[in-house]
C-alpha atoms as a PDB file:
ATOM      1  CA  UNK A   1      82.010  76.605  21.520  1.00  0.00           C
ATOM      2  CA  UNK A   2      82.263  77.162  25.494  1.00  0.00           C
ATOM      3  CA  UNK A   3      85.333  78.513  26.803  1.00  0.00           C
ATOM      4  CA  UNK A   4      86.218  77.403  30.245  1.00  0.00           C
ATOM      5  CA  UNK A   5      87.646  79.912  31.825  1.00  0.00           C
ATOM      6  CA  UNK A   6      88.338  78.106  34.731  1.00  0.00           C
ATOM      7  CA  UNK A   7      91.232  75.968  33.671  1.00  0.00           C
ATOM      8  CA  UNK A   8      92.578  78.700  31.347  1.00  0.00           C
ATOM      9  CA  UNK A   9      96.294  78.725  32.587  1.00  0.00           C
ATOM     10  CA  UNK A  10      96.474  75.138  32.582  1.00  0.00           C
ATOM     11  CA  UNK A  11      97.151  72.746  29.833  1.00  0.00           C
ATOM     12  CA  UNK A  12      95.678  72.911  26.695  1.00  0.00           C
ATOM     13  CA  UNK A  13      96.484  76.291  25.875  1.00  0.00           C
ATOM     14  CA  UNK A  14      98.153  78.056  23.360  1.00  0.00           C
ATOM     15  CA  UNK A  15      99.695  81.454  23.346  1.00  0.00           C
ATOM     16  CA  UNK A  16      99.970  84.029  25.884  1.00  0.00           C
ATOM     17  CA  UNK A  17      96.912  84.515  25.838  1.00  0.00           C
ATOM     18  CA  UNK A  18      95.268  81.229  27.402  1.00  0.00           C
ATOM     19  CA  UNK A  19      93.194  80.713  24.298  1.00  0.00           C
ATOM     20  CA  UNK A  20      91.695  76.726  23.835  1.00  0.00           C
ATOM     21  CA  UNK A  21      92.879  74.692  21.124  1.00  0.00           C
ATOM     22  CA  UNK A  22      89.663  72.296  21.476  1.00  0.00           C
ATOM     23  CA  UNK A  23      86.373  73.073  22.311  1.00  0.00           C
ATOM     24  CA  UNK A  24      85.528  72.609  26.024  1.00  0.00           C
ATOM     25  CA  UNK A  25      81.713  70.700  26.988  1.00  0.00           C
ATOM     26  CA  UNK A  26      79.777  72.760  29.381  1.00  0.00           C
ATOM     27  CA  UNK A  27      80.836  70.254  32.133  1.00  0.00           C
ATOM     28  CA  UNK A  28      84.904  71.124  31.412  1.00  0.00           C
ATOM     29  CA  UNK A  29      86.025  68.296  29.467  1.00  0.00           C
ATOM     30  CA  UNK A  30      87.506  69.010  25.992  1.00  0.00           C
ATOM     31  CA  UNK A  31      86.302  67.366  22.805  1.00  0.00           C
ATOM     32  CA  UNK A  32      87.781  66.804  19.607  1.00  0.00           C
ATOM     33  CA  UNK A  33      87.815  69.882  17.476  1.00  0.00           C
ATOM     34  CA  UNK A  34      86.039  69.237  13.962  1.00  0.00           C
ATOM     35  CA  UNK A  35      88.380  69.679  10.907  1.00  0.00           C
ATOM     36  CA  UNK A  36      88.839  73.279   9.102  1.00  0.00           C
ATOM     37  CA  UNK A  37      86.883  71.680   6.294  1.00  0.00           C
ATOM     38  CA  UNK A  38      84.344  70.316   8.505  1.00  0.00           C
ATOM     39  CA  UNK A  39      83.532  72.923  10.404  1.00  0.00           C
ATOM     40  CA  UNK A  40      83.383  75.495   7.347  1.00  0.00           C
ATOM     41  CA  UNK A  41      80.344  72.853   5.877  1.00  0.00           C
ATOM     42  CA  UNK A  42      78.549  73.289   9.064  1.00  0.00           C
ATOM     43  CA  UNK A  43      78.820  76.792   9.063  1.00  0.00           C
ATOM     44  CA  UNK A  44      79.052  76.864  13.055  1.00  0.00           C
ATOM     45  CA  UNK A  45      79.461  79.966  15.199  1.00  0.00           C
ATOM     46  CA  UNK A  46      81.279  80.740  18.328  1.00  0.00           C
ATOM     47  CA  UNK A  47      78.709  80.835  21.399  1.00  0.00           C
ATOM     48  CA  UNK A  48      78.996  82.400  25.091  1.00  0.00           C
ATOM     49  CA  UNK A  49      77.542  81.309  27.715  1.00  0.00           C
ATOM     50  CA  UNK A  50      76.796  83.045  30.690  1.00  0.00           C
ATOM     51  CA  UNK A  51      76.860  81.429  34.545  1.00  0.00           C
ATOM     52  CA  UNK A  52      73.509  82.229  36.340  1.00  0.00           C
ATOM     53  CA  UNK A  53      75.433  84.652  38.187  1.00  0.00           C
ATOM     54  CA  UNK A  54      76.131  86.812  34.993  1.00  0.00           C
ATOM     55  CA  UNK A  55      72.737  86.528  33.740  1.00  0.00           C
ATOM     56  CA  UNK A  56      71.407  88.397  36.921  1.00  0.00           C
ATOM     57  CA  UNK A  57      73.833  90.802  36.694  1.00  0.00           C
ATOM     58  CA  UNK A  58      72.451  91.308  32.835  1.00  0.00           C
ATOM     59  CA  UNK A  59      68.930  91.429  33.879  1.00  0.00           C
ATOM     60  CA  UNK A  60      69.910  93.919  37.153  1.00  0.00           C
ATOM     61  CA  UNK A  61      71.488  96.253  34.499  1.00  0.00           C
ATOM     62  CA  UNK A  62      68.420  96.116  32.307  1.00  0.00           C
ATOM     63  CA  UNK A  63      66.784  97.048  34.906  1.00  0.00           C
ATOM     64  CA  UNK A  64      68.349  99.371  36.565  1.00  0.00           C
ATOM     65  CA  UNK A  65      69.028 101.028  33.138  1.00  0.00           C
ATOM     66  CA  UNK A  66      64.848 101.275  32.243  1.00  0.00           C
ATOM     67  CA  UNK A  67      64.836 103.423  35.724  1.00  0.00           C
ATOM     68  CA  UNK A  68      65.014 107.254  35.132  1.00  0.00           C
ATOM     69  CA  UNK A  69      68.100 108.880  36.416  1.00  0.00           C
ATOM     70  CA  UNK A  70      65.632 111.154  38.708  1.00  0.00           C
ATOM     71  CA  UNK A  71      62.680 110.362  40.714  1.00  0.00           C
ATOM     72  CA  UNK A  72      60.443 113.364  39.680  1.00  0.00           C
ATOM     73  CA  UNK A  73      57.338 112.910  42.079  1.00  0.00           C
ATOM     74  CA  UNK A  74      60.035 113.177  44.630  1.00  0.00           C
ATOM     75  CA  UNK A  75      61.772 116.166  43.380  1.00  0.00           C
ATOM     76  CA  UNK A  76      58.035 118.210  42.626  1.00  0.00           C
ATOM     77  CA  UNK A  77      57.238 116.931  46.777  1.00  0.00           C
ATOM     78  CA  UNK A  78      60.006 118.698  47.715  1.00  0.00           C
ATOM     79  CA  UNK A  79      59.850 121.535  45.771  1.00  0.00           C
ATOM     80  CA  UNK A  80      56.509 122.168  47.126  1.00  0.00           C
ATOM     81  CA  UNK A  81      57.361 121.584  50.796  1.00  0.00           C
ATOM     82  CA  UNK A  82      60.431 124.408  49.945  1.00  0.00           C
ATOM     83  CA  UNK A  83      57.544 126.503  48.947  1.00  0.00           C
ATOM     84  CA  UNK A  84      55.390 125.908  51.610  1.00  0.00           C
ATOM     85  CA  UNK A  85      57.874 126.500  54.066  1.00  0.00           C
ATOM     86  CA  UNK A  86      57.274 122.484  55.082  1.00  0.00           C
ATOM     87  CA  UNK A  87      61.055 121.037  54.676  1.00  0.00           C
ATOM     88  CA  UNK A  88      63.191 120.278  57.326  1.00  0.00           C
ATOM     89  CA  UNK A  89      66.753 120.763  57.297  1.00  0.00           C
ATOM     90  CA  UNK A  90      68.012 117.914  60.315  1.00  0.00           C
ATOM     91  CA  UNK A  91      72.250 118.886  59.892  1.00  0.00           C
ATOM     92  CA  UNK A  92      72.937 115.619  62.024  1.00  0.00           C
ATOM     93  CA  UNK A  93      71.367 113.102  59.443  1.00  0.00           C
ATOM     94  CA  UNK A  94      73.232 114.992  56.736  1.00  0.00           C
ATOM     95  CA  UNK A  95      76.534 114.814  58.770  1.00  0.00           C
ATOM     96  CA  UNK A  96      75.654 110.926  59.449  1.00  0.00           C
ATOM     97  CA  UNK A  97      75.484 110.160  56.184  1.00  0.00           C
ATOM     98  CA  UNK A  98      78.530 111.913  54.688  1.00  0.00           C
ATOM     99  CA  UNK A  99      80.545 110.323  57.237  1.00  0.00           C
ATOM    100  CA  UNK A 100      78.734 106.814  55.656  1.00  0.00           C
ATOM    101  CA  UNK A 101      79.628 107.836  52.644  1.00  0.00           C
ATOM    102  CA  UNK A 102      83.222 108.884  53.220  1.00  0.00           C
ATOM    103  CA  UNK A 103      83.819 105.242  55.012  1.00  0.00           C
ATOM    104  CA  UNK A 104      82.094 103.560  51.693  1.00  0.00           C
ATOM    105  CA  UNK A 105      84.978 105.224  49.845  1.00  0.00           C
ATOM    106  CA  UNK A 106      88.082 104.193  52.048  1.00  0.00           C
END
């Protein structure tokens, strides 16, 4: 069954909360829902699914989720710089981007 959550305040409903009393066709239109007795035989089960836009999001989380929380070559670069006496400390690119930062938040 597809849910159309486009049209859920609109007729058809029942309930507070905007649940379908018929199935709804991919392109919106509602069809006739099968009988309790028929639709036990078939043994059907709800489905979802999911506009293109949510299946990027799912595959951007996957993703983004297989990355590792640290980048460790970058972390052992600097640590060796530190050591080497190498790293640069530029205070206006720091202050630059906390004041990016601050106006991301507000």
């Amino acid at each position: 069954m597809v849910i159309d959550t486009n049209n859920i305040n609109s007729g058809g409903t029942s309930g507070a909360r905007g649940r379908t009393t018929a199935p709804v066709t991919t392109n919106g239109t509602k069809t006739s829902a099968p009988a309790p007795a028929e639709a036990a035989v078939s043994g059907s089960k709800d489905n979802v699914v999911l506009s293109s836009e949510a299946q990027n999001m799912v595959r951007l989380q996957a993703k983004i989720s297989s990355l590792p929380d640290v980048n460790l070559d970058r972390v052992a670069a600097i640590k060796q710089a530190i050591a080497e006496g190498r790293f640069e400390i530029n205070p206006e690119r720091i202050a630059e981007n906390m004041l990016k930062q601050d106006e991301l938040l507000s």
